[in-house]
Structures are given as C-alpha cells and as structure tokens.
C-alpha atoms as a PDB file:
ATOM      1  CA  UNK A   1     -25.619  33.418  54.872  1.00  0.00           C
ATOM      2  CA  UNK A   2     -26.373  35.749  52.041  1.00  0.00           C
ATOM      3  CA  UNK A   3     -23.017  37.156  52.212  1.00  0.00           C
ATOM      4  CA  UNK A   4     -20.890  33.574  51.487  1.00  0.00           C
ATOM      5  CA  UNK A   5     -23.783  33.179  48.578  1.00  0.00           C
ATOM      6  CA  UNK A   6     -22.974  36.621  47.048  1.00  0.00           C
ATOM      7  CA  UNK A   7     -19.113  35.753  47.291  1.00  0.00           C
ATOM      8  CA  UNK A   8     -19.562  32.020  45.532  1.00  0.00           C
ATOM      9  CA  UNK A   9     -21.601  33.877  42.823  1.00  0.00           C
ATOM     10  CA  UNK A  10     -18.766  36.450  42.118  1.00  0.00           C
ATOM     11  CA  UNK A  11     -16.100  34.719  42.487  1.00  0.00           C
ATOM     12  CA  UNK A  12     -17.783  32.200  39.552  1.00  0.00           C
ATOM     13  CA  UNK A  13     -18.634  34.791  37.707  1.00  0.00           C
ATOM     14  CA  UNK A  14     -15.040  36.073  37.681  1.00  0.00           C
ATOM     15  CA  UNK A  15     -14.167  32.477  36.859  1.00  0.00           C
ATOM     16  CA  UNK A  16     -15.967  32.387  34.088  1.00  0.00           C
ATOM     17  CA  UNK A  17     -15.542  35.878  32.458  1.00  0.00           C
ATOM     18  CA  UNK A  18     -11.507  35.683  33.094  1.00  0.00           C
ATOM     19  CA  UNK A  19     -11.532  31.957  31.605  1.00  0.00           C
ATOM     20  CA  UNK A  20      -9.700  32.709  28.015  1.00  0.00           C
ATOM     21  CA  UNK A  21     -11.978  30.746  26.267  1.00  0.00           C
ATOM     22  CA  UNK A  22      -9.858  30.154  23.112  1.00  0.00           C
ATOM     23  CA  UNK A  23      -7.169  28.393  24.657  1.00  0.00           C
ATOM     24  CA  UNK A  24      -9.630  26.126  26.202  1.00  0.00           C
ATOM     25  CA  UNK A  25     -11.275  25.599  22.991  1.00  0.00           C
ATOM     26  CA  UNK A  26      -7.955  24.398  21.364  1.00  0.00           C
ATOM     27  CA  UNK A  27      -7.056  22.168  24.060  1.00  0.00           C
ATOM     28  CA  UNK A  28     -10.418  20.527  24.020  1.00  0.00           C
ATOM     29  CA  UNK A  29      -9.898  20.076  20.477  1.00  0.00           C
ATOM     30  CA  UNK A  30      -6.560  18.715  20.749  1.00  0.00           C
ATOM     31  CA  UNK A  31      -7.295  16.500  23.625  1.00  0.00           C
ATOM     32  CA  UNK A  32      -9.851  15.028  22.009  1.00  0.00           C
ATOM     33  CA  UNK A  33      -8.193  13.828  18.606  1.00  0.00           C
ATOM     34  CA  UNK A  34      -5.503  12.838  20.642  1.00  0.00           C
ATOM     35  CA  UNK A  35      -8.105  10.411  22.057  1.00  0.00           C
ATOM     36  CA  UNK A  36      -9.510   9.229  18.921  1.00  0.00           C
ATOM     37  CA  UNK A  37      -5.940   8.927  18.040  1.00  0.00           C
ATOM     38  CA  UNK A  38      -4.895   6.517  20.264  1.00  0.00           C
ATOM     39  CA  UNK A  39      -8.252   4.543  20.089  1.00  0.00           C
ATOM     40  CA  UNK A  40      -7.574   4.822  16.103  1.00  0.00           C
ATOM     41  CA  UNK A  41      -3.899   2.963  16.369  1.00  0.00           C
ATOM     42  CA  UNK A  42      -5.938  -0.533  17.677  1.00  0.00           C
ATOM     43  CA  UNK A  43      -9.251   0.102  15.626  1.00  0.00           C
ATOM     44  CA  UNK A  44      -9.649  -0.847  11.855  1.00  0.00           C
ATOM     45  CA  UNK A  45      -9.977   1.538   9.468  1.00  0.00           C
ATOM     46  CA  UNK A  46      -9.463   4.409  11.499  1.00  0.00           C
ATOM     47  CA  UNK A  47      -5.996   6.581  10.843  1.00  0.00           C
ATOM     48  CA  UNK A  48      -4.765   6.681  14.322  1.00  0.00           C
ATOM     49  CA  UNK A  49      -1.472   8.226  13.843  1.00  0.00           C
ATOM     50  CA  UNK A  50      -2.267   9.997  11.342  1.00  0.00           C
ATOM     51  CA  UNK A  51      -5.062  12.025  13.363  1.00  0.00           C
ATOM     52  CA  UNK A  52      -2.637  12.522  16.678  1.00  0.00           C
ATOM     53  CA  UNK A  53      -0.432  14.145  13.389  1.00  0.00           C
ATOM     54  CA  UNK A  54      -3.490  16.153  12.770  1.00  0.00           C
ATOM     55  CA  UNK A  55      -3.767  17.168  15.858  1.00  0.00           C
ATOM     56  CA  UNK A  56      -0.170  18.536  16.300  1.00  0.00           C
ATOM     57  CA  UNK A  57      -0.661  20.450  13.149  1.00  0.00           C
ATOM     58  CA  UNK A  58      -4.263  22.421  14.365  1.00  0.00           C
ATOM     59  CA  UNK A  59      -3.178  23.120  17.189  1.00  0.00           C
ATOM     60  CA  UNK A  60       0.505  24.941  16.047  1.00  0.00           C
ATOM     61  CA  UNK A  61      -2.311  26.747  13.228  1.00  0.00           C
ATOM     62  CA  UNK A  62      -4.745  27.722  16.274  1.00  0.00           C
ATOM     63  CA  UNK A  63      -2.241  28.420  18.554  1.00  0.00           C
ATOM     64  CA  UNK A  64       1.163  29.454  16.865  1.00  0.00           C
ATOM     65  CA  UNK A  65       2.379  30.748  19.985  1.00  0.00           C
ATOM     66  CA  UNK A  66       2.724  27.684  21.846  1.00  0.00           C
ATOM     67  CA  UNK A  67       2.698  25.317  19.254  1.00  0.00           C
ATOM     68  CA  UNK A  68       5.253  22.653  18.160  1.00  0.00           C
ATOM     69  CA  UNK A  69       8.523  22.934  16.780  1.00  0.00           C
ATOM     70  CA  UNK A  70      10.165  21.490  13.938  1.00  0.00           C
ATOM     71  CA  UNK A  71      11.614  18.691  15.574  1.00  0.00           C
ATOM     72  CA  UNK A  72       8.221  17.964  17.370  1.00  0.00           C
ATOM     73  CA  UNK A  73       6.705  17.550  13.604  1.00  0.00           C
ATOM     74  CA  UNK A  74      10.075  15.181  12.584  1.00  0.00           C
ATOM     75  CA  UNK A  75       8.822  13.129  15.747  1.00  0.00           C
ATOM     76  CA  UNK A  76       5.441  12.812  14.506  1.00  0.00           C
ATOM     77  CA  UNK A  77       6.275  11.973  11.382  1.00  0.00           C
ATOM     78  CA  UNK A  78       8.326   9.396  12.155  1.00  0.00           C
ATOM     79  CA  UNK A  79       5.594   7.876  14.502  1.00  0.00           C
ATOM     80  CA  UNK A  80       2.945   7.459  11.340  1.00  0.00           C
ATOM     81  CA  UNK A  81       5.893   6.121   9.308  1.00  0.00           C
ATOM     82  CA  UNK A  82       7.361   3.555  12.006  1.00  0.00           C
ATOM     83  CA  UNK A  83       3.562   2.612  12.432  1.00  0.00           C
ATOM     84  CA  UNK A  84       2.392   1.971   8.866  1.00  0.00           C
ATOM     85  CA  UNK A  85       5.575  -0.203   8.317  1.00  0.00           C
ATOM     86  CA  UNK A  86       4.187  -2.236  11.437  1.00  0.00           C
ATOM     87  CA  UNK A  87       1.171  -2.393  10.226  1.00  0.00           C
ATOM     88  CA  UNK A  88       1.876  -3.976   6.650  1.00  0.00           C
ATOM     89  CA  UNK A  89       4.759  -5.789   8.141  1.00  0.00           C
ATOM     90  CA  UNK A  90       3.380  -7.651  11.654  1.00  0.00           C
ATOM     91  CA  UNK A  91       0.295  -9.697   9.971  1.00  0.00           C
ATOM     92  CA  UNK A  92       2.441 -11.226   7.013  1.00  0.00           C
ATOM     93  CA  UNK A  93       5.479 -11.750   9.603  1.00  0.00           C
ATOM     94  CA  UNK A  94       3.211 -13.654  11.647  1.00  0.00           C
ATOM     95  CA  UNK A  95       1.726 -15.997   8.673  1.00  0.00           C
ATOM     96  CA  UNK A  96       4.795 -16.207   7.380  1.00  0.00           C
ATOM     97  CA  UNK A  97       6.542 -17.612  10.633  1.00  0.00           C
ATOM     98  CA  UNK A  98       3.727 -20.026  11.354  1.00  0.00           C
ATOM     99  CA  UNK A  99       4.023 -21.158   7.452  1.00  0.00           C
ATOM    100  CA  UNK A 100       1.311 -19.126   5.844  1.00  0.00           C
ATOM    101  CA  UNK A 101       0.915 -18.921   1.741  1.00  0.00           C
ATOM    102  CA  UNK A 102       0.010 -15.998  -0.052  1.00  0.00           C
ATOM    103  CA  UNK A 103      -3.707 -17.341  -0.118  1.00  0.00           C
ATOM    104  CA  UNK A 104      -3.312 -17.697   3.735  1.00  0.00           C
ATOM    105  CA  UNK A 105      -2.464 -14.105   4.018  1.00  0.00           C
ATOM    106  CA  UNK A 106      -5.066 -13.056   1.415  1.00  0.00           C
ATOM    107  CA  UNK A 107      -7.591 -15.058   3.267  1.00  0.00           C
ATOM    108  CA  UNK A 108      -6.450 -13.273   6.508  1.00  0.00           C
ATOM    109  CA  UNK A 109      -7.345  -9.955   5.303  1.00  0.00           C
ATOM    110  CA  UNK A 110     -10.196 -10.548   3.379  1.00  0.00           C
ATOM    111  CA  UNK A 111     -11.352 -12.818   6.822  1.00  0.00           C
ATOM    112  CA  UNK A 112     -10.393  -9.357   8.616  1.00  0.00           C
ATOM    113  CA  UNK A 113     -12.676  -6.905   6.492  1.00  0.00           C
ATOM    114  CA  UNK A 114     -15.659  -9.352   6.195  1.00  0.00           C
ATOM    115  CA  UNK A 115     -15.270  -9.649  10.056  1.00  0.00           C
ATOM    116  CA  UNK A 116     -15.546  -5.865  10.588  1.00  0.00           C
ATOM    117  CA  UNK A 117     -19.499  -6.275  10.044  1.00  0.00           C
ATOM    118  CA  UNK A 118     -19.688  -8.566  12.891  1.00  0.00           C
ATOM    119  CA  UNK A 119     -17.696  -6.736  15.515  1.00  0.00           C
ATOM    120  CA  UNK A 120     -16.210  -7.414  18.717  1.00  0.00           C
ATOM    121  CA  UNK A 121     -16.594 -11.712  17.321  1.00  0.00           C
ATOM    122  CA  UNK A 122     -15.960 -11.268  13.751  1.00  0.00           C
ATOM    123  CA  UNK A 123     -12.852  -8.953  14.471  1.00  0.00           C
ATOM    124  CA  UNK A 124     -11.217 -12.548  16.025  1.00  0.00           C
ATOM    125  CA  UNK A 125     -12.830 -14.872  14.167  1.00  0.00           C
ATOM    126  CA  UNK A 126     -13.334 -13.748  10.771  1.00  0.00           C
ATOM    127  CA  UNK A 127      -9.275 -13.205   9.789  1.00  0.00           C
ATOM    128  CA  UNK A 128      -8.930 -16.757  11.414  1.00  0.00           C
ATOM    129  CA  UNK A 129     -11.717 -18.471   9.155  1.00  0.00           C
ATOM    130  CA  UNK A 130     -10.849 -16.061   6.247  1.00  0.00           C
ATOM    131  CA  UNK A 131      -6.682 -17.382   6.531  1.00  0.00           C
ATOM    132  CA  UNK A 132      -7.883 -21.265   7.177  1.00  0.00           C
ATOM    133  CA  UNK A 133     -10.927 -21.787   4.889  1.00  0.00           C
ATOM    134  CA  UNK A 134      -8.286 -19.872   1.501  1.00  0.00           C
ATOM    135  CA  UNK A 135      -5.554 -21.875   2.894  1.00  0.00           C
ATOM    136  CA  UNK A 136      -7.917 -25.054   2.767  1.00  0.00           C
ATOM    137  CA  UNK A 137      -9.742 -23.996  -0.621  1.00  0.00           C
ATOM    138  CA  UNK A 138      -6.856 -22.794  -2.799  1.00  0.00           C
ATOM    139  CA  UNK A 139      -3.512 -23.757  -1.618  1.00  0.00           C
ATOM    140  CA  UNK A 140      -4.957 -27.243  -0.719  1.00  0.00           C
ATOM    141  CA  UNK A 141      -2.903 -27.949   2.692  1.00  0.00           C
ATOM    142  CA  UNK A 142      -4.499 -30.123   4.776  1.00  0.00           C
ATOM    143  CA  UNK A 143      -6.651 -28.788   8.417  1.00  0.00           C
ATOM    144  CA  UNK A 144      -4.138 -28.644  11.037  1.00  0.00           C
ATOM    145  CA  UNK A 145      -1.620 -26.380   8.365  1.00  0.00           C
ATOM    146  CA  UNK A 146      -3.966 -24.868   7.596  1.00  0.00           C
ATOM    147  CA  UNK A 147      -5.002 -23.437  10.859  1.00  0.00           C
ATOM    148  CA  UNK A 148      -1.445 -23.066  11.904  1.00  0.00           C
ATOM    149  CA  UNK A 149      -0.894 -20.828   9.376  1.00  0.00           C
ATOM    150  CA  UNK A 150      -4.144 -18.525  10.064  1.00  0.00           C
ATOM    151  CA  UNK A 151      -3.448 -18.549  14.011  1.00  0.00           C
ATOM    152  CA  UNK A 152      -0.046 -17.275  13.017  1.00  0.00           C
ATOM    153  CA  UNK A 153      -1.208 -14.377  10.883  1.00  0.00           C
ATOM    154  CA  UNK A 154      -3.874 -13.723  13.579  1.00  0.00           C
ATOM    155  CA  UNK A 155      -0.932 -14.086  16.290  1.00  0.00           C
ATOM    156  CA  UNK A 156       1.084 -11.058  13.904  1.00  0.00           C
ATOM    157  CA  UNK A 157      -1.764  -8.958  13.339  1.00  0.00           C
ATOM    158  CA  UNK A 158      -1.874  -8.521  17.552  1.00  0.00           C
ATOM    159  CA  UNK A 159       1.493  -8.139  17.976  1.00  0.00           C
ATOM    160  CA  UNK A 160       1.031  -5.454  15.831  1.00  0.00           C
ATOM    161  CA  UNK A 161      -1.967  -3.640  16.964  1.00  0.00           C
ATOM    162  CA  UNK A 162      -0.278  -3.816  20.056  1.00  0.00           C
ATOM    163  CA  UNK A 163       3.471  -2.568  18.825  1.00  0.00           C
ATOM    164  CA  UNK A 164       1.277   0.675  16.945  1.00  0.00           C
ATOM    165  CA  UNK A 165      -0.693   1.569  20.338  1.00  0.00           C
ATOM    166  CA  UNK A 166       2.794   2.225  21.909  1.00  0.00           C
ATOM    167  CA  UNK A 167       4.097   3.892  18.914  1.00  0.00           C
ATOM    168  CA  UNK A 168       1.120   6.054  19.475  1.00  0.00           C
ATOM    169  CA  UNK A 169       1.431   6.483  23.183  1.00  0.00           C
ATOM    170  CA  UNK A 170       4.939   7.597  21.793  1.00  0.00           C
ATOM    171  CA  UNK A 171       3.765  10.000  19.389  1.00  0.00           C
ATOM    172  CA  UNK A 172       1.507  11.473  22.407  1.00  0.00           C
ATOM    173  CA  UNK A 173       4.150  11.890  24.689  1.00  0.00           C
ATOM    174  CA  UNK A 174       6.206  13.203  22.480  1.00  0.00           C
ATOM    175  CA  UNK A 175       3.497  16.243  21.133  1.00  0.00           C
ATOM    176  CA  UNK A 176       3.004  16.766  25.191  1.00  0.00           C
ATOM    177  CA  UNK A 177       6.793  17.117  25.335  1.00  0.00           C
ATOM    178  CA  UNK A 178       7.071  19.119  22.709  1.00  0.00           C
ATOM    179  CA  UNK A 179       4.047  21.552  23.555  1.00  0.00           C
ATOM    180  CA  UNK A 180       4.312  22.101  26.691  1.00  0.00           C
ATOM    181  CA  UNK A 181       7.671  21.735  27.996  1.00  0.00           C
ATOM    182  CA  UNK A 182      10.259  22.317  25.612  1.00  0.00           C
END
C-alpha cells in the first residue's frame, strides 16, 4: 500500500517540477483573451477582434519561437478590418432596408447605449424604443413606420453581431492555424 502511495507522490512531483511553466503561462494567457475575444465580438463596448489581435501579438513577444508569422498577422488584420466594416455597416443596412431616416438610425444607437444600463432587456428593447420614439418625435412618420423602421435597424444590428462572431471564430482558427500547425 505504501509503495503505490510513494510512486503517485513521485511521479506528481516529477509532473510538476518537469512542467515548463512558462509555456503554460503563455498559453493560459492566450487562451484566455482569445475567450474574452470571442465573447467581445457579440458584447458592446468591448474590442473583440481587436483583443484576439492582441493576443496573437503577446504571445509571438512571449514566445518568439513558436509564434505567428507574417501572414498569420495579415489574417488578423484583416479579421478586425472585415469586422469593423460590419459593424458600422449591418445596423444602418438594416434601417435603411426596412425604411429608416437618419433620426431612426440616430435613435437606434442612442436607444442602444441608454439600453446598456439595463442589460440583458434594455440591450433589445432600448435600440427598438430609441429608433421608434426619434422616428415618431423628429421625423414625424406615423406608428406602424415608425416601428418598421426601428425593427429593421434592430433586425441589422443582429445580423451583424452575428456575421462578427464568425469573423471572430475565423480570426481564432486562423491564429490556431497559424501557431500551431503551420
């Protein structure tokens, strides 16, 4: 009995004194914004891509050795690119296919950051009541317009969220690629 508990210690101690303790410590750090990262491309206010960038970049400084390439970076950069064009582009697509104003779309937005300090309700309803109620107010269209309008903004702004998480999952895939198989 005391021999198999005298084995189980060494062998975790040998575990645990061979473990190179760096390379786990960069990983960690890289999985982790990689996390935040992806949870960032469908959150407000929170630079998805741009931290799953960040992470590319600390871990090539921390670990140079297996770090990414040149064309890993070009990949990356084109991922923060492709998704800041989506996200400026999908909301006033939406509006603007549905028949939006400018005040619509303004009203969207605003809606959008006053709904922020009522999350997970005001992040649905507050770009919605923010596009109708400016819509309503300043461009003076009628209810049923009106609400068109904001549902189609609202309808853009998901399309979107959802078009920059797979840009994201992309940009992932593509550091994984990068790092550890080519």
């Amino acid at each position: 009995m005391t021999e198999w508990l005298t084995n189980a210690w060494n062998a975790t101690a040998h575990f645990f004194t061979s473990m190179p303790w760096d390379v786990l410590g960069v990983w960690s750090l890289t999985i982790c914004l990689l996390i935040v990262g992806l949870i960032g491309s469908v959150v407000p206010f929170l630079p998805g891509p741009l931290l799953i960038f960040a992470a590319g970049i600390i871990h090539t400084v921390l670990r140079p050795e297996a770090g990414m390439s040149v064309w890993g970076f070009v990949a990356l950069c084109l991922g923060i690119v492709l998704s800041y064009v989506i996200d400026f582009v999908s909301g006033a697509m939406g509006a603007r296919w549905f028949g939006a104003s400018r005040w619509g779309i303004a009203g969207v937005f605003i809606g959008g950051i006053v709904g922020m300090f009522f999350v997970p309700v005001g992040l649905i309803l507050g770009p919605l009541i923010g596009g109708v109620a400016f819509e309503l107010i300043f461009e003076k269209k009628r209810l049923q317009p009106a609400a068109k309008s904001a549902w189609g903004s609202l309808l853009g702004t998901g399309v979107g969220l959802v078009l920059r998480l797979i840009v994201a999952l992309g940009m992932v895939g593509a550091f994984l690629l990068d790092v550890l198989v080519w």
